[in-house]
PDB file of N, CA and C in Angstrom:
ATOM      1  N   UNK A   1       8.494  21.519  23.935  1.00  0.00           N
ATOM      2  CA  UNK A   1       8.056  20.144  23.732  1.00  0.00           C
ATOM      3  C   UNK A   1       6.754  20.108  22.919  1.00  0.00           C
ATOM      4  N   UNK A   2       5.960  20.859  23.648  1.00  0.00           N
ATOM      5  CA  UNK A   2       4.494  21.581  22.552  1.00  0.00           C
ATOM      6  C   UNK A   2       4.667  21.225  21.160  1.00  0.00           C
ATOM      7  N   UNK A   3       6.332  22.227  20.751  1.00  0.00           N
ATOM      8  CA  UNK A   3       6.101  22.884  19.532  1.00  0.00           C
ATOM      9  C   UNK A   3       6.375  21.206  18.493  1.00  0.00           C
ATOM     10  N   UNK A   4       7.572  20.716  19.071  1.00  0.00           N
ATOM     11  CA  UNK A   4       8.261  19.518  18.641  1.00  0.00           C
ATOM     12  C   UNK A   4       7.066  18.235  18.216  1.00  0.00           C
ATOM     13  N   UNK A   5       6.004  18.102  19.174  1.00  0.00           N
ATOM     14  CA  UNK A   5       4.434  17.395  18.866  1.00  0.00           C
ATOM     15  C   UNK A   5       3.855  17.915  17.547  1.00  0.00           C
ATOM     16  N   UNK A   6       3.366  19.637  17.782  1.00  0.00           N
ATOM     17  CA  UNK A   6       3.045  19.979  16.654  1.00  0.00           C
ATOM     18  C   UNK A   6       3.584  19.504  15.334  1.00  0.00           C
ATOM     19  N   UNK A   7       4.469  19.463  15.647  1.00  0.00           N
ATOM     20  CA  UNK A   7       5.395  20.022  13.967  1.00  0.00           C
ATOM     21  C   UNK A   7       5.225  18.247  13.672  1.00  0.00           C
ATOM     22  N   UNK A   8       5.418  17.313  14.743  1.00  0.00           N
ATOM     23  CA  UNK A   8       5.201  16.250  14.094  1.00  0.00           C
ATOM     24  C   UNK A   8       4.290  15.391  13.991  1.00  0.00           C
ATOM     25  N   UNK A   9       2.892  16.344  14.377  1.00  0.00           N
ATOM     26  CA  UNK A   9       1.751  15.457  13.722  1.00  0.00           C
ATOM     27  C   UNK A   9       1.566  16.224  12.311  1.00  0.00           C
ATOM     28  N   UNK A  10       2.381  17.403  12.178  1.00  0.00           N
ATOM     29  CA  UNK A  10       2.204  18.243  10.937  1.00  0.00           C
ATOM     30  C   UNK A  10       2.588  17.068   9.906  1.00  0.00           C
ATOM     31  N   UNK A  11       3.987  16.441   9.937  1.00  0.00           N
ATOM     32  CA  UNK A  11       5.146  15.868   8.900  1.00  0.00           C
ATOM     33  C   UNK A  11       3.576  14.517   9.226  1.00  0.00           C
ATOM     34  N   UNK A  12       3.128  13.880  10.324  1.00  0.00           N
ATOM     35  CA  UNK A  12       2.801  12.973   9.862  1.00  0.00           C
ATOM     36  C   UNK A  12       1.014  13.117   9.160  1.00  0.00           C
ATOM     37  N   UNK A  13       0.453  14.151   9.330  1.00  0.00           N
ATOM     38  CA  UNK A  13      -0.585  14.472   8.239  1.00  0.00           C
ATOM     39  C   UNK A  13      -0.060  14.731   6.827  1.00  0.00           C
ATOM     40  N   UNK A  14       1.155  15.746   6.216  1.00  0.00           N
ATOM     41  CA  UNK A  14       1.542  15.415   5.230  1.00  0.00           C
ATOM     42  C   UNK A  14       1.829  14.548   4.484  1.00  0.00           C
ATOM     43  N   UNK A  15       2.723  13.489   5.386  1.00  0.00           N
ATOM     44  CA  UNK A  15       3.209  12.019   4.839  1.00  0.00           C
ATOM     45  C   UNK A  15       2.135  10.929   4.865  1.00  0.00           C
ATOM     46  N   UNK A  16       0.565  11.330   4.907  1.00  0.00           N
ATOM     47  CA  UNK A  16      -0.441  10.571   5.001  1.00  0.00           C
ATOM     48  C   UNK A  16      -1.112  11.490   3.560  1.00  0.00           C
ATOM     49  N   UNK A  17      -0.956  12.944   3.399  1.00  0.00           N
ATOM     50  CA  UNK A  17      -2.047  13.322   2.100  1.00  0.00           C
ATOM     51  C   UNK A  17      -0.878  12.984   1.093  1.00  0.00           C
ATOM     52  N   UNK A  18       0.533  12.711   1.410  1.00  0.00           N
ATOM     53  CA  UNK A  18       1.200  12.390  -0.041  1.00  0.00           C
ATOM     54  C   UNK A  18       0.983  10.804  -0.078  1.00  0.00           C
ATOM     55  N   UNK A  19       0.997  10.248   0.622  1.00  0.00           N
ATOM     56  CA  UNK A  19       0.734   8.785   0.892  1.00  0.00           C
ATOM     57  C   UNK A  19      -0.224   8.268  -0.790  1.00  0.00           C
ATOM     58  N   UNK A  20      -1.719   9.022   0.017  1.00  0.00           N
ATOM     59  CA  UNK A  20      -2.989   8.474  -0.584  1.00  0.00           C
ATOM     60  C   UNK A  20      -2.935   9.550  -2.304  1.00  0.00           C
ATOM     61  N   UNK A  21      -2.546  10.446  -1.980  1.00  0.00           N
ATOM     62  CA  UNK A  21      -1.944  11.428  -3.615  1.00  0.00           C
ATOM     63  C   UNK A  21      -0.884  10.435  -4.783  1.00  0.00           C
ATOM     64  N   UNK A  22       0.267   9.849  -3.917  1.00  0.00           N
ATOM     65  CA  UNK A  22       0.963   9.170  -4.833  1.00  0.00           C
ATOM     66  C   UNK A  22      -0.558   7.564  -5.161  1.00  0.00           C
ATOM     67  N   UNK A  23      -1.021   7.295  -4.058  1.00  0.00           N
ATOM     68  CA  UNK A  23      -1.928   6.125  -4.630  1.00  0.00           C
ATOM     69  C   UNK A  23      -2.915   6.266  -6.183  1.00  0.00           C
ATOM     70  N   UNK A  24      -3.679   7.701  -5.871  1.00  0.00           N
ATOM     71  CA  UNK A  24      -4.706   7.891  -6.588  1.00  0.00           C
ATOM     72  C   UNK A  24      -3.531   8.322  -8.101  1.00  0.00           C
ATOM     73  N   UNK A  25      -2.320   9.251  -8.683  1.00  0.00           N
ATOM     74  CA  UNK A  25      -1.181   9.416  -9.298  1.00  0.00           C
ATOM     75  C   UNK A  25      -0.632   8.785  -9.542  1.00  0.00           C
ATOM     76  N   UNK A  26       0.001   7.541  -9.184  1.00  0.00           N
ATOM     77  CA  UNK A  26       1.324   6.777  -9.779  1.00  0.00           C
ATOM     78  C   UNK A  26       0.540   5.797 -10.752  1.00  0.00           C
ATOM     79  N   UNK A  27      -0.231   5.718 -10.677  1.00  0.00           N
ATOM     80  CA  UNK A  27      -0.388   4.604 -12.301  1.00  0.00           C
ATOM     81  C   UNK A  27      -0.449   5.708 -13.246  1.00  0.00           C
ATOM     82  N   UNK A  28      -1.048   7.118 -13.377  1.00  0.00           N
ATOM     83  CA  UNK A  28      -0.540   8.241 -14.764  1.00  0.00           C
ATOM     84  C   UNK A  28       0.734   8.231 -14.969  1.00  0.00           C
ATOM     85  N   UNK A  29       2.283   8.083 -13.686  1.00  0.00           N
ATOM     86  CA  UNK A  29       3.358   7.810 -13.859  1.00  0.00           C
ATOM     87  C   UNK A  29       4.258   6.597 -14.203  1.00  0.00           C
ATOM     88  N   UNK A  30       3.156   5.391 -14.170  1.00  0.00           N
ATOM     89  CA  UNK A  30       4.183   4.008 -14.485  1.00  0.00           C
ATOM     90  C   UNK A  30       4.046   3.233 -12.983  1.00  0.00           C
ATOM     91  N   UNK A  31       3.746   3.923 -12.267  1.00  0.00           N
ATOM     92  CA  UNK A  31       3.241   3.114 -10.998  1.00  0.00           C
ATOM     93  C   UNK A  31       2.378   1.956 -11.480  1.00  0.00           C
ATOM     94  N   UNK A  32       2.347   0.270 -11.062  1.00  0.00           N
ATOM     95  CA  UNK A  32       1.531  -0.098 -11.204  1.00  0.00           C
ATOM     96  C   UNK A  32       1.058  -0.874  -9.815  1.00  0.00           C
ATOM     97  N   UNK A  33      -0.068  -0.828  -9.217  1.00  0.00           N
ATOM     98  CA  UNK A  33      -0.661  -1.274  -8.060  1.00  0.00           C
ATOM     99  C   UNK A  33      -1.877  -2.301  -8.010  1.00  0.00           C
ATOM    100  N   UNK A  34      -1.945  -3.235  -9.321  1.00  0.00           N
ATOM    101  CA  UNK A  34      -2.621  -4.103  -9.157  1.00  0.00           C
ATOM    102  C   UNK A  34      -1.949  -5.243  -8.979  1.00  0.00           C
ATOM    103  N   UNK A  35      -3.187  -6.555  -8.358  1.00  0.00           N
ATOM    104  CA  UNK A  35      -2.762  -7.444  -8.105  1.00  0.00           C
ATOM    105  C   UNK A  35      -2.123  -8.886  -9.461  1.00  0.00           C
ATOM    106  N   UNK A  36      -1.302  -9.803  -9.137  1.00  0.00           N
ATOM    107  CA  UNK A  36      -1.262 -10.121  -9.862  1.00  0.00           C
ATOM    108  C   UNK A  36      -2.360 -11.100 -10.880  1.00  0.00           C
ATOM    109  N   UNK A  37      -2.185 -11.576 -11.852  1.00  0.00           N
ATOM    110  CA  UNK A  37      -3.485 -12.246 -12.635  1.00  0.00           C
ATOM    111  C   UNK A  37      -3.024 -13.590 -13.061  1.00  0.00           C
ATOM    112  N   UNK A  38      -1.896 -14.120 -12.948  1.00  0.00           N
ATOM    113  CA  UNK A  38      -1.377 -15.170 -13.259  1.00  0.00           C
ATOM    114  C   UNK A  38      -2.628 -16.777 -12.127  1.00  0.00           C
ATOM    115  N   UNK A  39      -2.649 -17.330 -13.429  1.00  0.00           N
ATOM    116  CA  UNK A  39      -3.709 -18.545 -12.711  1.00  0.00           C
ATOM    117  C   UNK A  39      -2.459 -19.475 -12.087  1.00  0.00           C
ATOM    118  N   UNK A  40      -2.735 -20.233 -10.981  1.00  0.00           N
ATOM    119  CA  UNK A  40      -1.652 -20.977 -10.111  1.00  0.00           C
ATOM    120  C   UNK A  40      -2.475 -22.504  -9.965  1.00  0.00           C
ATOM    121  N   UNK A  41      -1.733 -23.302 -10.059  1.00  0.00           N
ATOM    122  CA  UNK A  41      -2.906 -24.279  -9.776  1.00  0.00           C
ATOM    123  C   UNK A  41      -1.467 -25.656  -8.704  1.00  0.00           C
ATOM    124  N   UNK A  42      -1.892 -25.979  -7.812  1.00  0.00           N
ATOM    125  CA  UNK A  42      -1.102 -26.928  -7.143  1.00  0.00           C
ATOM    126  C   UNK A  42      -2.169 -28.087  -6.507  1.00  0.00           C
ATOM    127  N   UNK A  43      -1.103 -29.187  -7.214  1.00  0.00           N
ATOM    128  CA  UNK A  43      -1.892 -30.539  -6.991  1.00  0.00           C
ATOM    129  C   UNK A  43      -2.816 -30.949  -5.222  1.00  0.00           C
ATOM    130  N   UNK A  44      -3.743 -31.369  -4.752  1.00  0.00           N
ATOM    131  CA  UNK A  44      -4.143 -31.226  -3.426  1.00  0.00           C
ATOM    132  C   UNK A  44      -4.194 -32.871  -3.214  1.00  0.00           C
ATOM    133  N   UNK A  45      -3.473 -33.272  -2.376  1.00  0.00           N
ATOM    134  CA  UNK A  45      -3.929 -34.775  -1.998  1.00  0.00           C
ATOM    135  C   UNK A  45      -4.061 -34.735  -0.700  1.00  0.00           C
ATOM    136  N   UNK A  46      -5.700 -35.580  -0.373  1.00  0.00           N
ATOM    137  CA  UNK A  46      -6.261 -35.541   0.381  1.00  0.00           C
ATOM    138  C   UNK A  46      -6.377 -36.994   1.224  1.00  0.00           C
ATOM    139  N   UNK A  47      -5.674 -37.116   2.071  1.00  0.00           N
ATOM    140  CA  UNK A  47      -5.684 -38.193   2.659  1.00  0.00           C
ATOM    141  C   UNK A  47      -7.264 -38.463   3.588  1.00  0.00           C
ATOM    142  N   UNK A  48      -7.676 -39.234   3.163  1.00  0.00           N
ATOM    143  CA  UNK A  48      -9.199 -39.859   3.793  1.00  0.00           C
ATOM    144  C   UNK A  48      -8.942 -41.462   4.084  1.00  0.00           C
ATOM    145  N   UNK A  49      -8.788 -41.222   5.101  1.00  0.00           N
ATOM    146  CA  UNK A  49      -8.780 -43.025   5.618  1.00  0.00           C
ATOM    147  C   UNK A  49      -9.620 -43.659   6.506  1.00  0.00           C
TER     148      UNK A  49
END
């Protein structure tokens, strides 16, 4: 049971340094991770009575 823990905080430290590796890497590959820039604008009516 030991070993079965080990091995899977192993897979989940790996799947955390490939995690933040593909973050800092995928925009040199076509990854893109910014937000969008498009301006939005929606009418606000404000009822004051």
């Amino acid at each position: 049971m030991a070993r079965l823990v080990k091995y899977l905080v192993y897979l989940i430290v790996l799947g955390a340094i490939g995690l933040v590796g593909y973050a800092y890497v995928g925009p040199w590959f076509g990854a893109d991770f910014s937000a969008p820039t498009a301006e939005m604008r929606k009418p606000l009516v404000l009822n004051a009575d």
